[in-house]
PDBML (XML) file of the C-alpha atoms, coordinates in Angstrom:
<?xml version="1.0" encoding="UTF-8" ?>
<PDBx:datablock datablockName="MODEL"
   xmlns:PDBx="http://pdbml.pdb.org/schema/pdbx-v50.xsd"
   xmlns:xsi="http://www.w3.org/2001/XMLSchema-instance"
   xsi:schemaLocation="http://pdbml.pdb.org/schema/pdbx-v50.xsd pdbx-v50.xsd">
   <PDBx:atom_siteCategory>
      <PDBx:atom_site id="1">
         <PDBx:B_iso_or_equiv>0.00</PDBx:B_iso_or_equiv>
         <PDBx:Cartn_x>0.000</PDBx:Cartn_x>
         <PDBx:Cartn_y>0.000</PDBx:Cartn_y>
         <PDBx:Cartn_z>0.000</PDBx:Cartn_z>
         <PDBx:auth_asym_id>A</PDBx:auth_asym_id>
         <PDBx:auth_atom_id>CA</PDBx:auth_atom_id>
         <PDBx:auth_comp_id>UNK</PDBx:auth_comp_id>
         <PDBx:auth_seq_id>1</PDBx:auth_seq_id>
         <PDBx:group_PDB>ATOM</PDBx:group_PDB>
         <PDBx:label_alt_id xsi:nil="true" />
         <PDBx:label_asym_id>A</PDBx:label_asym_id>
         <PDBx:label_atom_id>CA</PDBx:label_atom_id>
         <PDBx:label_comp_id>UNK</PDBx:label_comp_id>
         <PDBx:label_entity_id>1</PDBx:label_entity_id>
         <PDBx:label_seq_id>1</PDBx:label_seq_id>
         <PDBx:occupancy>1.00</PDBx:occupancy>
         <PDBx:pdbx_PDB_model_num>1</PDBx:pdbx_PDB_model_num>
         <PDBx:type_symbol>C</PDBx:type_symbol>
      </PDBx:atom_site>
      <PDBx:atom_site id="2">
         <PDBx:B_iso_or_equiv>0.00</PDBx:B_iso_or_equiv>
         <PDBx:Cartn_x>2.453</PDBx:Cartn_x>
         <PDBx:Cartn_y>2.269</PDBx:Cartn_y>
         <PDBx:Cartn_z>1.158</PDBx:Cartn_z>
         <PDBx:auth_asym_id>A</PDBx:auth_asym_id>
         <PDBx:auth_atom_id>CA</PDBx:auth_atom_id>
         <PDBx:auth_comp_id>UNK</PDBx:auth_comp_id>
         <PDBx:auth_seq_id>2</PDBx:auth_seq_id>
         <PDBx:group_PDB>ATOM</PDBx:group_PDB>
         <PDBx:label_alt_id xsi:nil="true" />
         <PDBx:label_asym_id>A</PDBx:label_asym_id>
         <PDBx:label_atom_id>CA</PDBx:label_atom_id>
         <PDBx:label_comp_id>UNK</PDBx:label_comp_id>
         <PDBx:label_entity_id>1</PDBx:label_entity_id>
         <PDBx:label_seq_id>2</PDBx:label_seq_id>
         <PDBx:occupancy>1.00</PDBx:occupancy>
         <PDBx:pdbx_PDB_model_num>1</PDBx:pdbx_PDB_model_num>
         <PDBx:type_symbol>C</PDBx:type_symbol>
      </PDBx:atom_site>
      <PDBx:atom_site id="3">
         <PDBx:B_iso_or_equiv>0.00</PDBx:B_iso_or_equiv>
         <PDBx:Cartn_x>4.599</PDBx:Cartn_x>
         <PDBx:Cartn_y>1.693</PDBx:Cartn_y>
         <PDBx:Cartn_z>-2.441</PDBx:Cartn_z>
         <PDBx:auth_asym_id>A</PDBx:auth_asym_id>
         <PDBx:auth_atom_id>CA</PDBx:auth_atom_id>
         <PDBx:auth_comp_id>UNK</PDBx:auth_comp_id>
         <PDBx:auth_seq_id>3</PDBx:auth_seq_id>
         <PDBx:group_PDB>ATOM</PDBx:group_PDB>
         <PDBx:label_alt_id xsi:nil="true" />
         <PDBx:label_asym_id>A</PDBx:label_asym_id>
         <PDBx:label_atom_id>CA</PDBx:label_atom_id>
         <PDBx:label_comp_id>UNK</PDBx:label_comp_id>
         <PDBx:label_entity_id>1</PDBx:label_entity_id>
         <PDBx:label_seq_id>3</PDBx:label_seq_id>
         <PDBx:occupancy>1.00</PDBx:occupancy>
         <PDBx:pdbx_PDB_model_num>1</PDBx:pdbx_PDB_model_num>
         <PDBx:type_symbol>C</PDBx:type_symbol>
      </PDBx:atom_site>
      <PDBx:atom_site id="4">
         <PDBx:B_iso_or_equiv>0.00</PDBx:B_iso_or_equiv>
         <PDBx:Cartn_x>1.430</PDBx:Cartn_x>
         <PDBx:Cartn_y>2.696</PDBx:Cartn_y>
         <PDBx:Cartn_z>-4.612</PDBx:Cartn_z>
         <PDBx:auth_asym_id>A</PDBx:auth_asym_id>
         <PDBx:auth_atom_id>CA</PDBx:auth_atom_id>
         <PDBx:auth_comp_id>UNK</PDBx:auth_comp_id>
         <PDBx:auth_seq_id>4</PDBx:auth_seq_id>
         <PDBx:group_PDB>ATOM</PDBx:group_PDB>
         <PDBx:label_alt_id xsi:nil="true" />
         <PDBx:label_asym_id>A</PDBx:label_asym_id>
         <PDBx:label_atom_id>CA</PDBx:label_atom_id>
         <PDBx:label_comp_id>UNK</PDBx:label_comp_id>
         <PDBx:label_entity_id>1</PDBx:label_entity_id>
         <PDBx:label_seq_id>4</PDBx:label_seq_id>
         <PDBx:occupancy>1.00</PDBx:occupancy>
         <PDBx:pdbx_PDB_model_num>1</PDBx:pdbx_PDB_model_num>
         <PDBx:type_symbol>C</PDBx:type_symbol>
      </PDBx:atom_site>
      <PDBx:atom_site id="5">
         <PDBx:B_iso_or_equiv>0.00</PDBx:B_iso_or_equiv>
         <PDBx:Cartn_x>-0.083</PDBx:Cartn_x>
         <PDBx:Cartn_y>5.394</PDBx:Cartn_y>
         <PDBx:Cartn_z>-1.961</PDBx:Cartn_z>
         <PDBx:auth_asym_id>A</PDBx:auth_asym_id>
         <PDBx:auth_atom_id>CA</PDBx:auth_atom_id>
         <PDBx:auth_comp_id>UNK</PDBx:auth_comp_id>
         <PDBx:auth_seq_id>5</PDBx:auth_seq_id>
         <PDBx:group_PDB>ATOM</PDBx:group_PDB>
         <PDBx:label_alt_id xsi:nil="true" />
         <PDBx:label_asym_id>A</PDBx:label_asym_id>
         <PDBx:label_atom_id>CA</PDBx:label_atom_id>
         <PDBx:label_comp_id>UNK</PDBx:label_comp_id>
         <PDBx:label_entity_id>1</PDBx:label_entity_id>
         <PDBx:label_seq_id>5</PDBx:label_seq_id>
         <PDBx:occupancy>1.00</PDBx:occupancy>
         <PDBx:pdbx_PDB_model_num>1</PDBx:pdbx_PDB_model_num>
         <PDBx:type_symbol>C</PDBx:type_symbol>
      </PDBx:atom_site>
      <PDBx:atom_site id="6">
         <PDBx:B_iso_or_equiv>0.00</PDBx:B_iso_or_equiv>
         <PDBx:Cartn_x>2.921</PDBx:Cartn_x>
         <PDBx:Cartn_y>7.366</PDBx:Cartn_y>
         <PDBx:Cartn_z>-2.097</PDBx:Cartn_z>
         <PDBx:auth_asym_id>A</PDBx:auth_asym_id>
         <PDBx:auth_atom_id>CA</PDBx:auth_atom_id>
         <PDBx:auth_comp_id>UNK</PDBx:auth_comp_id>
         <PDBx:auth_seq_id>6</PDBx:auth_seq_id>
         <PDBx:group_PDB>ATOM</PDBx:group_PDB>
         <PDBx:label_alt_id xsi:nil="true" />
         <PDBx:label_asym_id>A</PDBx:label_asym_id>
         <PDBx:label_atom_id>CA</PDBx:label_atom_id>
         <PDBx:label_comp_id>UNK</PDBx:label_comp_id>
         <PDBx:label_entity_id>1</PDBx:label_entity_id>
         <PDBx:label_seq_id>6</PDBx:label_seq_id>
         <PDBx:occupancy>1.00</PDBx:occupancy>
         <PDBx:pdbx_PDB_model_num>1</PDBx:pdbx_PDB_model_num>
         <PDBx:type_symbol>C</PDBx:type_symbol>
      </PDBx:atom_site>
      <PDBx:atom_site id="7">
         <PDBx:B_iso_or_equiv>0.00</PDBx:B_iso_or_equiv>
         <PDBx:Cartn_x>4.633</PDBx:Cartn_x>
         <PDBx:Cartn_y>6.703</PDBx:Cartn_y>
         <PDBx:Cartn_z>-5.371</PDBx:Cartn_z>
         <PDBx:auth_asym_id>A</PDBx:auth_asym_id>
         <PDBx:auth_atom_id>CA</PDBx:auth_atom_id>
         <PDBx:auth_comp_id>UNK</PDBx:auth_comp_id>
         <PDBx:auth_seq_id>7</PDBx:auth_seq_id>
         <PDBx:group_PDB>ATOM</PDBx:group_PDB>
         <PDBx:label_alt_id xsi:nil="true" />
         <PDBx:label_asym_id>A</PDBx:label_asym_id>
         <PDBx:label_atom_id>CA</PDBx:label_atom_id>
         <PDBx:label_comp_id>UNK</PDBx:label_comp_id>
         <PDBx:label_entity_id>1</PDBx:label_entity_id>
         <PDBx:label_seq_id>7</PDBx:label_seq_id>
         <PDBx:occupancy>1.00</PDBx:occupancy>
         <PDBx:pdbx_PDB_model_num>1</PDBx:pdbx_PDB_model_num>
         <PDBx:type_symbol>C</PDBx:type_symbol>
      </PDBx:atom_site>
      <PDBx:atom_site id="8">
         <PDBx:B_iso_or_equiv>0.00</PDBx:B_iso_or_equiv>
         <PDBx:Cartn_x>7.814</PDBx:Cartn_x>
         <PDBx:Cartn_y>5.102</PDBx:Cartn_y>
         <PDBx:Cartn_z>-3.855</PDBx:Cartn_z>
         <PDBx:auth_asym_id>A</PDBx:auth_asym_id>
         <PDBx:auth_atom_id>CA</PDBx:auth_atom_id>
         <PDBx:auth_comp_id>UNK</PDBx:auth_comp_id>
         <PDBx:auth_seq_id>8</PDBx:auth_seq_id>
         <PDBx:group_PDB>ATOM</PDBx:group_PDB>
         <PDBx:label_alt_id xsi:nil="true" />
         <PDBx:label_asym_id>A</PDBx:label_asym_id>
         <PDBx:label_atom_id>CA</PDBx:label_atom_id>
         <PDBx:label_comp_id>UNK</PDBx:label_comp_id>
         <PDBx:label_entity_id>1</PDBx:label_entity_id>
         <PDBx:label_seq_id>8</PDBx:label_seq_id>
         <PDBx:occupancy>1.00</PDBx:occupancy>
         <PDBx:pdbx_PDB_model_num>1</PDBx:pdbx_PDB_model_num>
         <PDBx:type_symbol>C</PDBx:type_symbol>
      </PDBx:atom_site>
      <PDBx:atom_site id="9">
         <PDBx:B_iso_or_equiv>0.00</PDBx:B_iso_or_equiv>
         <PDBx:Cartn_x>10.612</PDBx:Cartn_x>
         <PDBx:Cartn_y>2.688</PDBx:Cartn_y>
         <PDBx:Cartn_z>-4.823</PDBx:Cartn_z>
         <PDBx:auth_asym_id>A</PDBx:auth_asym_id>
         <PDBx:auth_atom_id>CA</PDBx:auth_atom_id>
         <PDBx:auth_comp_id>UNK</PDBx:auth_comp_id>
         <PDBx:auth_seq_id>9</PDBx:auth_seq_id>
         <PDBx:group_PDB>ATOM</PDBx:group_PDB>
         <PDBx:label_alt_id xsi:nil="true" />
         <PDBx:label_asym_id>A</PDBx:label_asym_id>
         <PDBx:label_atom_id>CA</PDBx:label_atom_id>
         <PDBx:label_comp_id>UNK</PDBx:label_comp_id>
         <PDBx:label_entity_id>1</PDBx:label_entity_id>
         <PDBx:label_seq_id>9</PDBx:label_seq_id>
         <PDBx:occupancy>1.00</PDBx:occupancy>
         <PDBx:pdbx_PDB_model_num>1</PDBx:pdbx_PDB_model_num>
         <PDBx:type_symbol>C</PDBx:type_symbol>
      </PDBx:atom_site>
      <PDBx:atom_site id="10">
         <PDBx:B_iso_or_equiv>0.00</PDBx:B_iso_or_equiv>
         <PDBx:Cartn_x>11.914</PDBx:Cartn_x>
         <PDBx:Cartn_y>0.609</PDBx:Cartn_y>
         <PDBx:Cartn_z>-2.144</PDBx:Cartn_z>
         <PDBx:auth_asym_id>A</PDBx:auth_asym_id>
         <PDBx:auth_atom_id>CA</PDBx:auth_atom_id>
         <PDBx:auth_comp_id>UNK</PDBx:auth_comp_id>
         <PDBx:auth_seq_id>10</PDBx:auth_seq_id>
         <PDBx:group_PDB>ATOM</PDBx:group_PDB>
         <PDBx:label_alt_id xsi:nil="true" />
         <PDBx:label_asym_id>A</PDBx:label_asym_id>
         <PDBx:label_atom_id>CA</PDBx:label_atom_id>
         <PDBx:label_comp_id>UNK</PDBx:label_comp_id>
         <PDBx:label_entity_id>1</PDBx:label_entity_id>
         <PDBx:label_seq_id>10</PDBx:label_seq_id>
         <PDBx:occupancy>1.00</PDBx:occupancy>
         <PDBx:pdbx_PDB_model_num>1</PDBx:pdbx_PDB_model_num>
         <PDBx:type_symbol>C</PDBx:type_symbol>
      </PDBx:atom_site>
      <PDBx:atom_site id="11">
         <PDBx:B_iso_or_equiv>0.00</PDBx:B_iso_or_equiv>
         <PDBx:Cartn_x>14.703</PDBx:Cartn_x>
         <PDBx:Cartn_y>-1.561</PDBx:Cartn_y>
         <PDBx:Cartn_z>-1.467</PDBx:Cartn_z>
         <PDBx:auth_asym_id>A</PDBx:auth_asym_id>
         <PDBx:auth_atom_id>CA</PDBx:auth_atom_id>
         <PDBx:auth_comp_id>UNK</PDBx:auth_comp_id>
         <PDBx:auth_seq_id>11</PDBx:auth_seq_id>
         <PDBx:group_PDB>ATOM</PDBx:group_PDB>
         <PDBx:label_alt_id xsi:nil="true" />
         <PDBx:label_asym_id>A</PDBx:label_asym_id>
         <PDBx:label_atom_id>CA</PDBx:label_atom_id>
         <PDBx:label_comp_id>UNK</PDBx:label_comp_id>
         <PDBx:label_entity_id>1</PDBx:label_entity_id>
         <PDBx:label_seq_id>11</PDBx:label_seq_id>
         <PDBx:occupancy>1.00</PDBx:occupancy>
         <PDBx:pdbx_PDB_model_num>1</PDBx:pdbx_PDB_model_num>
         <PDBx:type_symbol>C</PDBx:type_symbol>
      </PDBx:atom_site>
      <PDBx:atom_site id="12">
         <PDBx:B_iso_or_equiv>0.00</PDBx:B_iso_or_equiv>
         <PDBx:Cartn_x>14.176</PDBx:Cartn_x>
         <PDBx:Cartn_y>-4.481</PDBx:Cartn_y>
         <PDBx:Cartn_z>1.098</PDBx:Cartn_z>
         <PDBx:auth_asym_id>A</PDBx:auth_asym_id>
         <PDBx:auth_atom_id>CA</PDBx:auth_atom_id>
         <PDBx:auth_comp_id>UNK</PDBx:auth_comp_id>
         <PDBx:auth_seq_id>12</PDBx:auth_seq_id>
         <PDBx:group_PDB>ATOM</PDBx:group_PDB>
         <PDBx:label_alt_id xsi:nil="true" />
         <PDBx:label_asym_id>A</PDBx:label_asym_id>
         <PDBx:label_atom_id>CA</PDBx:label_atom_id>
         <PDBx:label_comp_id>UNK</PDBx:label_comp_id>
         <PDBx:label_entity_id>1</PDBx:label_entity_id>
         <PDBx:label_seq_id>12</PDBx:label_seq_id>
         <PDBx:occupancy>1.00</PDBx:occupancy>
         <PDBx:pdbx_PDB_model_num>1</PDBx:pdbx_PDB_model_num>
         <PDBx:type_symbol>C</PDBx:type_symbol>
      </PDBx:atom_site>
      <PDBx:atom_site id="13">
         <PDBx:B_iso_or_equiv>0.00</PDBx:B_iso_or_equiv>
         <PDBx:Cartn_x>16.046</PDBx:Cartn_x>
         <PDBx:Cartn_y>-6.745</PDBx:Cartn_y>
         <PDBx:Cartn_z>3.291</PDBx:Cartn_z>
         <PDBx:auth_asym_id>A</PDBx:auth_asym_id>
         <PDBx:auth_atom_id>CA</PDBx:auth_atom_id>
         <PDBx:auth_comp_id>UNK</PDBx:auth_comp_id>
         <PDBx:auth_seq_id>13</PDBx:auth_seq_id>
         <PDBx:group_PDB>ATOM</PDBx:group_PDB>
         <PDBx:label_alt_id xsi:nil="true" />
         <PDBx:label_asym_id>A</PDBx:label_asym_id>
         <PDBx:label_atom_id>CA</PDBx:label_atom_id>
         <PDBx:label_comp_id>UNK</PDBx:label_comp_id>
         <PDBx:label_entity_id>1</PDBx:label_entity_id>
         <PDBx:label_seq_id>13</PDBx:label_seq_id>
         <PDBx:occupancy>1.00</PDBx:occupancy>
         <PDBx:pdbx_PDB_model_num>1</PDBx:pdbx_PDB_model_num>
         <PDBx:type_symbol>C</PDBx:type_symbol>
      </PDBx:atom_site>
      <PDBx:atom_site id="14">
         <PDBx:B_iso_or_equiv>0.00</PDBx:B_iso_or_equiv>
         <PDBx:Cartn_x>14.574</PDBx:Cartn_x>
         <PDBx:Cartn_y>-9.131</PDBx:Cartn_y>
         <PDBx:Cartn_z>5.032</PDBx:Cartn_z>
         <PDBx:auth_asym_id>A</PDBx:auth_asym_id>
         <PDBx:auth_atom_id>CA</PDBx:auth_atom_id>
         <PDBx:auth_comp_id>UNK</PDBx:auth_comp_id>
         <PDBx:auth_seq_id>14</PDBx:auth_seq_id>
         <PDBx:group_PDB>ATOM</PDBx:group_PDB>
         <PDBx:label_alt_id xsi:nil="true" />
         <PDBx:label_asym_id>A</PDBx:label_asym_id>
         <PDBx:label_atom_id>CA</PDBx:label_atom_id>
         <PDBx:label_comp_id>UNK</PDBx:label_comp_id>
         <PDBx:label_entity_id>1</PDBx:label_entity_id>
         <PDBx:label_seq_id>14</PDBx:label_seq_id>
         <PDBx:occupancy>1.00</PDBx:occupancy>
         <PDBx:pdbx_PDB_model_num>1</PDBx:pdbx_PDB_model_num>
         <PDBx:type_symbol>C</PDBx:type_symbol>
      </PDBx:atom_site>
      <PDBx:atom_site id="15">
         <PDBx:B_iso_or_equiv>0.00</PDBx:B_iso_or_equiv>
         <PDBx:Cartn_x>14.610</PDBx:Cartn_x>
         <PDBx:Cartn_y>-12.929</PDBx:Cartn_y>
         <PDBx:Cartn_z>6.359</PDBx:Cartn_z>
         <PDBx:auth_asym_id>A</PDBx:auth_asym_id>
         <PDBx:auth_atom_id>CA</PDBx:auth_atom_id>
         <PDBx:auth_comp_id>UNK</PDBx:auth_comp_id>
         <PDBx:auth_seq_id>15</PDBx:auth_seq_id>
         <PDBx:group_PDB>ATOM</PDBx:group_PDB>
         <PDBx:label_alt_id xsi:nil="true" />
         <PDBx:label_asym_id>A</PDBx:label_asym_id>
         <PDBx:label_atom_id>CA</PDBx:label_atom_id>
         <PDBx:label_comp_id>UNK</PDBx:label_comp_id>
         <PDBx:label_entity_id>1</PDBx:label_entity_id>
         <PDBx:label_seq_id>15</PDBx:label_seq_id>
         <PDBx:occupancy>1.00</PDBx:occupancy>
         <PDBx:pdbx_PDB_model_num>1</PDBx:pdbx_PDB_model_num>
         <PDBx:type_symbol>C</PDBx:type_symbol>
      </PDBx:atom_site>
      <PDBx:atom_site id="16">
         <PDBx:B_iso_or_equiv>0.00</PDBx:B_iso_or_equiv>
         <PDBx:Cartn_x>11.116</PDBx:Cartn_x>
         <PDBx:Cartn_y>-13.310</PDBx:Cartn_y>
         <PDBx:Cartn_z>6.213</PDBx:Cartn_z>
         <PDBx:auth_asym_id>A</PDBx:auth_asym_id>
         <PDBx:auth_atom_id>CA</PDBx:auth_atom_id>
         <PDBx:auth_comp_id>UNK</PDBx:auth_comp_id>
         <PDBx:auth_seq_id>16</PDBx:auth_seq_id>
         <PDBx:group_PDB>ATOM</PDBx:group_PDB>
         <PDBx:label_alt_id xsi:nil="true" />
         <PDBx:label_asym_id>A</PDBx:label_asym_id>
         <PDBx:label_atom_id>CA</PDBx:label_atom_id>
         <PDBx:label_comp_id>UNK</PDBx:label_comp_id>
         <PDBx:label_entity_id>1</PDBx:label_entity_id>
         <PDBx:label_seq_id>16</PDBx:label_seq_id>
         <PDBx:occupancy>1.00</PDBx:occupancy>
         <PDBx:pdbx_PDB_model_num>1</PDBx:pdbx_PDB_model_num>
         <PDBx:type_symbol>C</PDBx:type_symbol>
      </PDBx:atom_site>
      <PDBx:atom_site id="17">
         <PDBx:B_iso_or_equiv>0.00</PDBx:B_iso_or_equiv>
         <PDBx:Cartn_x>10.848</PDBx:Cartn_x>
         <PDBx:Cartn_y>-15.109</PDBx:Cartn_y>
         <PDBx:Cartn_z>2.586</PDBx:Cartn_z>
         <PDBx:auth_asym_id>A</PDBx:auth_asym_id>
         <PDBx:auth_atom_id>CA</PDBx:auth_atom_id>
         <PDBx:auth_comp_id>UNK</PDBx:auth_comp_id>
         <PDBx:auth_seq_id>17</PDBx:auth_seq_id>
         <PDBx:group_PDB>ATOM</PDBx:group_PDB>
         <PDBx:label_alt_id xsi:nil="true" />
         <PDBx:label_asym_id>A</PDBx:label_asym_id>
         <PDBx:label_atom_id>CA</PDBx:label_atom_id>
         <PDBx:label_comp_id>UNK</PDBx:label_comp_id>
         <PDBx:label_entity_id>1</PDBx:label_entity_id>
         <PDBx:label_seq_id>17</PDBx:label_seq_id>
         <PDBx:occupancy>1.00</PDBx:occupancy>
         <PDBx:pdbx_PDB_model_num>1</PDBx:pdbx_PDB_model_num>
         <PDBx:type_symbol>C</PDBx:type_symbol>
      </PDBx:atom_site>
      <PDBx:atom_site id="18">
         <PDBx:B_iso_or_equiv>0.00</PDBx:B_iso_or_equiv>
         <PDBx:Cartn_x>7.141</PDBx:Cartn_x>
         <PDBx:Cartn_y>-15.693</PDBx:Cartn_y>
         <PDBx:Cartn_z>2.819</PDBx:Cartn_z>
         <PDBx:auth_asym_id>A</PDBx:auth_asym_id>
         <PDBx:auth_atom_id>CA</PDBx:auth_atom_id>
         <PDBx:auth_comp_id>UNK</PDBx:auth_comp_id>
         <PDBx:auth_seq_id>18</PDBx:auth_seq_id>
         <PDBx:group_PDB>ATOM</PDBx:group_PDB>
         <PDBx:label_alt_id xsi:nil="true" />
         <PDBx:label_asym_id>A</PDBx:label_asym_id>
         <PDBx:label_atom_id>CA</PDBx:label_atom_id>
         <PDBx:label_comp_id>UNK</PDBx:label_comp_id>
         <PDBx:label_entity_id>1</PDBx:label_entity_id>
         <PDBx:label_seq_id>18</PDBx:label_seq_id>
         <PDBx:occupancy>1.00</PDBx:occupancy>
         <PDBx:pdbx_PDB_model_num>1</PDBx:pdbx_PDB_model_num>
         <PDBx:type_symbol>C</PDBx:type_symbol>
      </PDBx:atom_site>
      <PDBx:atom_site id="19">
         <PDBx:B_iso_or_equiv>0.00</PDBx:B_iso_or_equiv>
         <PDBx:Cartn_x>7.455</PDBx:Cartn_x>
         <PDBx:Cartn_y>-11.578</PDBx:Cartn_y>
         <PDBx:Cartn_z>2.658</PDBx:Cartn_z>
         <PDBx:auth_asym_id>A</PDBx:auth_asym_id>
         <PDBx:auth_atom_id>CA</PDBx:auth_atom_id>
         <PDBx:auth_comp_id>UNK</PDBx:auth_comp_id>
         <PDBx:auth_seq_id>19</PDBx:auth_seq_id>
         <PDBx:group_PDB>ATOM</PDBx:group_PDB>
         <PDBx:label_alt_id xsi:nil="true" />
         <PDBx:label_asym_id>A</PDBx:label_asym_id>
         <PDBx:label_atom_id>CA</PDBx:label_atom_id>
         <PDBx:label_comp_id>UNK</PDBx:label_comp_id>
         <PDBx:label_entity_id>1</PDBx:label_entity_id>
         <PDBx:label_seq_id>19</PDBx:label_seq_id>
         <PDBx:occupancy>1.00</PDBx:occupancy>
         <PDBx:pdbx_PDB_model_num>1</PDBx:pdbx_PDB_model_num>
         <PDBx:type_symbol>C</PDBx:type_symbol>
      </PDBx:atom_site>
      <PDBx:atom_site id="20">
         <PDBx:B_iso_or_equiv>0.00</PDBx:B_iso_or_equiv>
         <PDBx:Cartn_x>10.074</PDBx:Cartn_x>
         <PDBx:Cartn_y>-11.564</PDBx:Cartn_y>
         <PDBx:Cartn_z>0.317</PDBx:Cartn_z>
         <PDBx:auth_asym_id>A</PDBx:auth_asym_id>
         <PDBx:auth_atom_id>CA</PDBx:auth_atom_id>
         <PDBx:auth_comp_id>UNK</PDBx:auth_comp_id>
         <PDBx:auth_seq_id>20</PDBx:auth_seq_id>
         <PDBx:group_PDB>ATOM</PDBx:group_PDB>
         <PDBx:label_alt_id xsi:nil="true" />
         <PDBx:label_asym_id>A</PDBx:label_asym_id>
         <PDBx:label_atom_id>CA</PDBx:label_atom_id>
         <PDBx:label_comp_id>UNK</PDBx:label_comp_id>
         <PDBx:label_entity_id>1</PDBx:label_entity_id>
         <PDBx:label_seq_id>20</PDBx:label_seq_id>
         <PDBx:occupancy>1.00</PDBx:occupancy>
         <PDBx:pdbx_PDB_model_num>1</PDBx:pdbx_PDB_model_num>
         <PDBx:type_symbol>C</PDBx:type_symbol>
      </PDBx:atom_site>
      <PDBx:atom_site id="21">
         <PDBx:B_iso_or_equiv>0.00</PDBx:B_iso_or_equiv>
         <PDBx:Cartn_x>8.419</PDBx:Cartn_x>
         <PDBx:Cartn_y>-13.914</PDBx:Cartn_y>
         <PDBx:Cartn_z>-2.182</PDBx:Cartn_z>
         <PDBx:auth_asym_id>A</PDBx:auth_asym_id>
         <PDBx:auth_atom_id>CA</PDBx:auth_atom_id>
         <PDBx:auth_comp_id>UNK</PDBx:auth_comp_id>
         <PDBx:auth_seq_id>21</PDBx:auth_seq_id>
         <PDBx:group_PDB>ATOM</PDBx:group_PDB>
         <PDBx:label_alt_id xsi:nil="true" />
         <PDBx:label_asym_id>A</PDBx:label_asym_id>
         <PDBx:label_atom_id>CA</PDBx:label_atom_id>
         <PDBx:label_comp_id>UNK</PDBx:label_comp_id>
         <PDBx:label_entity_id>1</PDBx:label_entity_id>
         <PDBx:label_seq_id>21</PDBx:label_seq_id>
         <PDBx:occupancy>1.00</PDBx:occupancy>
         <PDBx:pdbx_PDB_model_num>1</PDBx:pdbx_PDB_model_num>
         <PDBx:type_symbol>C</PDBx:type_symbol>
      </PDBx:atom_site>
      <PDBx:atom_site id="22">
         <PDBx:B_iso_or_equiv>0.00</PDBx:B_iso_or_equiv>
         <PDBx:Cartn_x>5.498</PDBx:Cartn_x>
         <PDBx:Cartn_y>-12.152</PDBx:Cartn_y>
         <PDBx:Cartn_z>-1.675</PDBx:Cartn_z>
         <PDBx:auth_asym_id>A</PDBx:auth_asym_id>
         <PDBx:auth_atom_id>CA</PDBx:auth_atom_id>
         <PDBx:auth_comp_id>UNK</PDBx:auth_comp_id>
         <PDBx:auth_seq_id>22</PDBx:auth_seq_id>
         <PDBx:group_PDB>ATOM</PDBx:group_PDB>
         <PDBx:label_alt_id xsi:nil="true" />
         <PDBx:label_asym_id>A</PDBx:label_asym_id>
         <PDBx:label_atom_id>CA</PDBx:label_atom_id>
         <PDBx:label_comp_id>UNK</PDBx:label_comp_id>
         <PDBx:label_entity_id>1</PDBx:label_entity_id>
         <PDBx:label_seq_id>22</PDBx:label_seq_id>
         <PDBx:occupancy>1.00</PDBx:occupancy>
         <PDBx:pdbx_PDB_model_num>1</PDBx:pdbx_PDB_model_num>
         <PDBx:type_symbol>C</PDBx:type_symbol>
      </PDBx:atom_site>
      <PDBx:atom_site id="23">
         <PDBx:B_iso_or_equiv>0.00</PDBx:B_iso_or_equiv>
         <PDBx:Cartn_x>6.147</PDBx:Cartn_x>
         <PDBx:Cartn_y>-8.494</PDBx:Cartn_y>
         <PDBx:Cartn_z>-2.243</PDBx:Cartn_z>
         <PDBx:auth_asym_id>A</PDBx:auth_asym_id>
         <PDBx:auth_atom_id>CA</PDBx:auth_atom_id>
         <PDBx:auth_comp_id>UNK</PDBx:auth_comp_id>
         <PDBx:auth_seq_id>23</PDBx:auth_seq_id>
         <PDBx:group_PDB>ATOM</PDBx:group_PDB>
         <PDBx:label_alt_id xsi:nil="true" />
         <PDBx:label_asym_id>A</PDBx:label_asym_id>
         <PDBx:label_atom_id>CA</PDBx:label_atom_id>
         <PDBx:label_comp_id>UNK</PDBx:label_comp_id>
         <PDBx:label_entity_id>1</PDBx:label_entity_id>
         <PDBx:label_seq_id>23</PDBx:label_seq_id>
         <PDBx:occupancy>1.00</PDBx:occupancy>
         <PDBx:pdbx_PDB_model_num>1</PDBx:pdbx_PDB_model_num>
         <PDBx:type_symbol>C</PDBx:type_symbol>
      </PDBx:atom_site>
      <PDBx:atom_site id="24">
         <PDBx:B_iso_or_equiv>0.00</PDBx:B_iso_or_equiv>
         <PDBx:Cartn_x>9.391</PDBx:Cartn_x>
         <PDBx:Cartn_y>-8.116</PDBx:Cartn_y>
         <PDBx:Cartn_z>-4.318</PDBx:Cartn_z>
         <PDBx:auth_asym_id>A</PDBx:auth_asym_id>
         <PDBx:auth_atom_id>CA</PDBx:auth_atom_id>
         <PDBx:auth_comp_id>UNK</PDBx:auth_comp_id>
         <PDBx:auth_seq_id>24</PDBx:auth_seq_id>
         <PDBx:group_PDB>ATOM</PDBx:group_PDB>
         <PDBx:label_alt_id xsi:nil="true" />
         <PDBx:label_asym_id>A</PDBx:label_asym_id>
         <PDBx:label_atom_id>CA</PDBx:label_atom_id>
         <PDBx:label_comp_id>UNK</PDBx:label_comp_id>
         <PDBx:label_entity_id>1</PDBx:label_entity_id>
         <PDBx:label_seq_id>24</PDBx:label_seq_id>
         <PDBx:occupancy>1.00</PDBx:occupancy>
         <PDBx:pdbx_PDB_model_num>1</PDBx:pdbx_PDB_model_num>
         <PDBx:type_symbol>C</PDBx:type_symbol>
      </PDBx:atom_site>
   </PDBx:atom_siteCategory>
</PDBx:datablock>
């Protein structure tokens, strides 16, 4: 939401992968 709401790029870490997978 927040990517599309405000227009952004964004860079992610994370160890999560069911959020990796999901999002990037």
């Amino acid at each position: 939401w927040i990517r599309k709401d405000f227009d952004l790029s964004i860079l992610l870490i994370e160890h999560d992968m069911s959020l990796v997978m999901g999002v990037c």
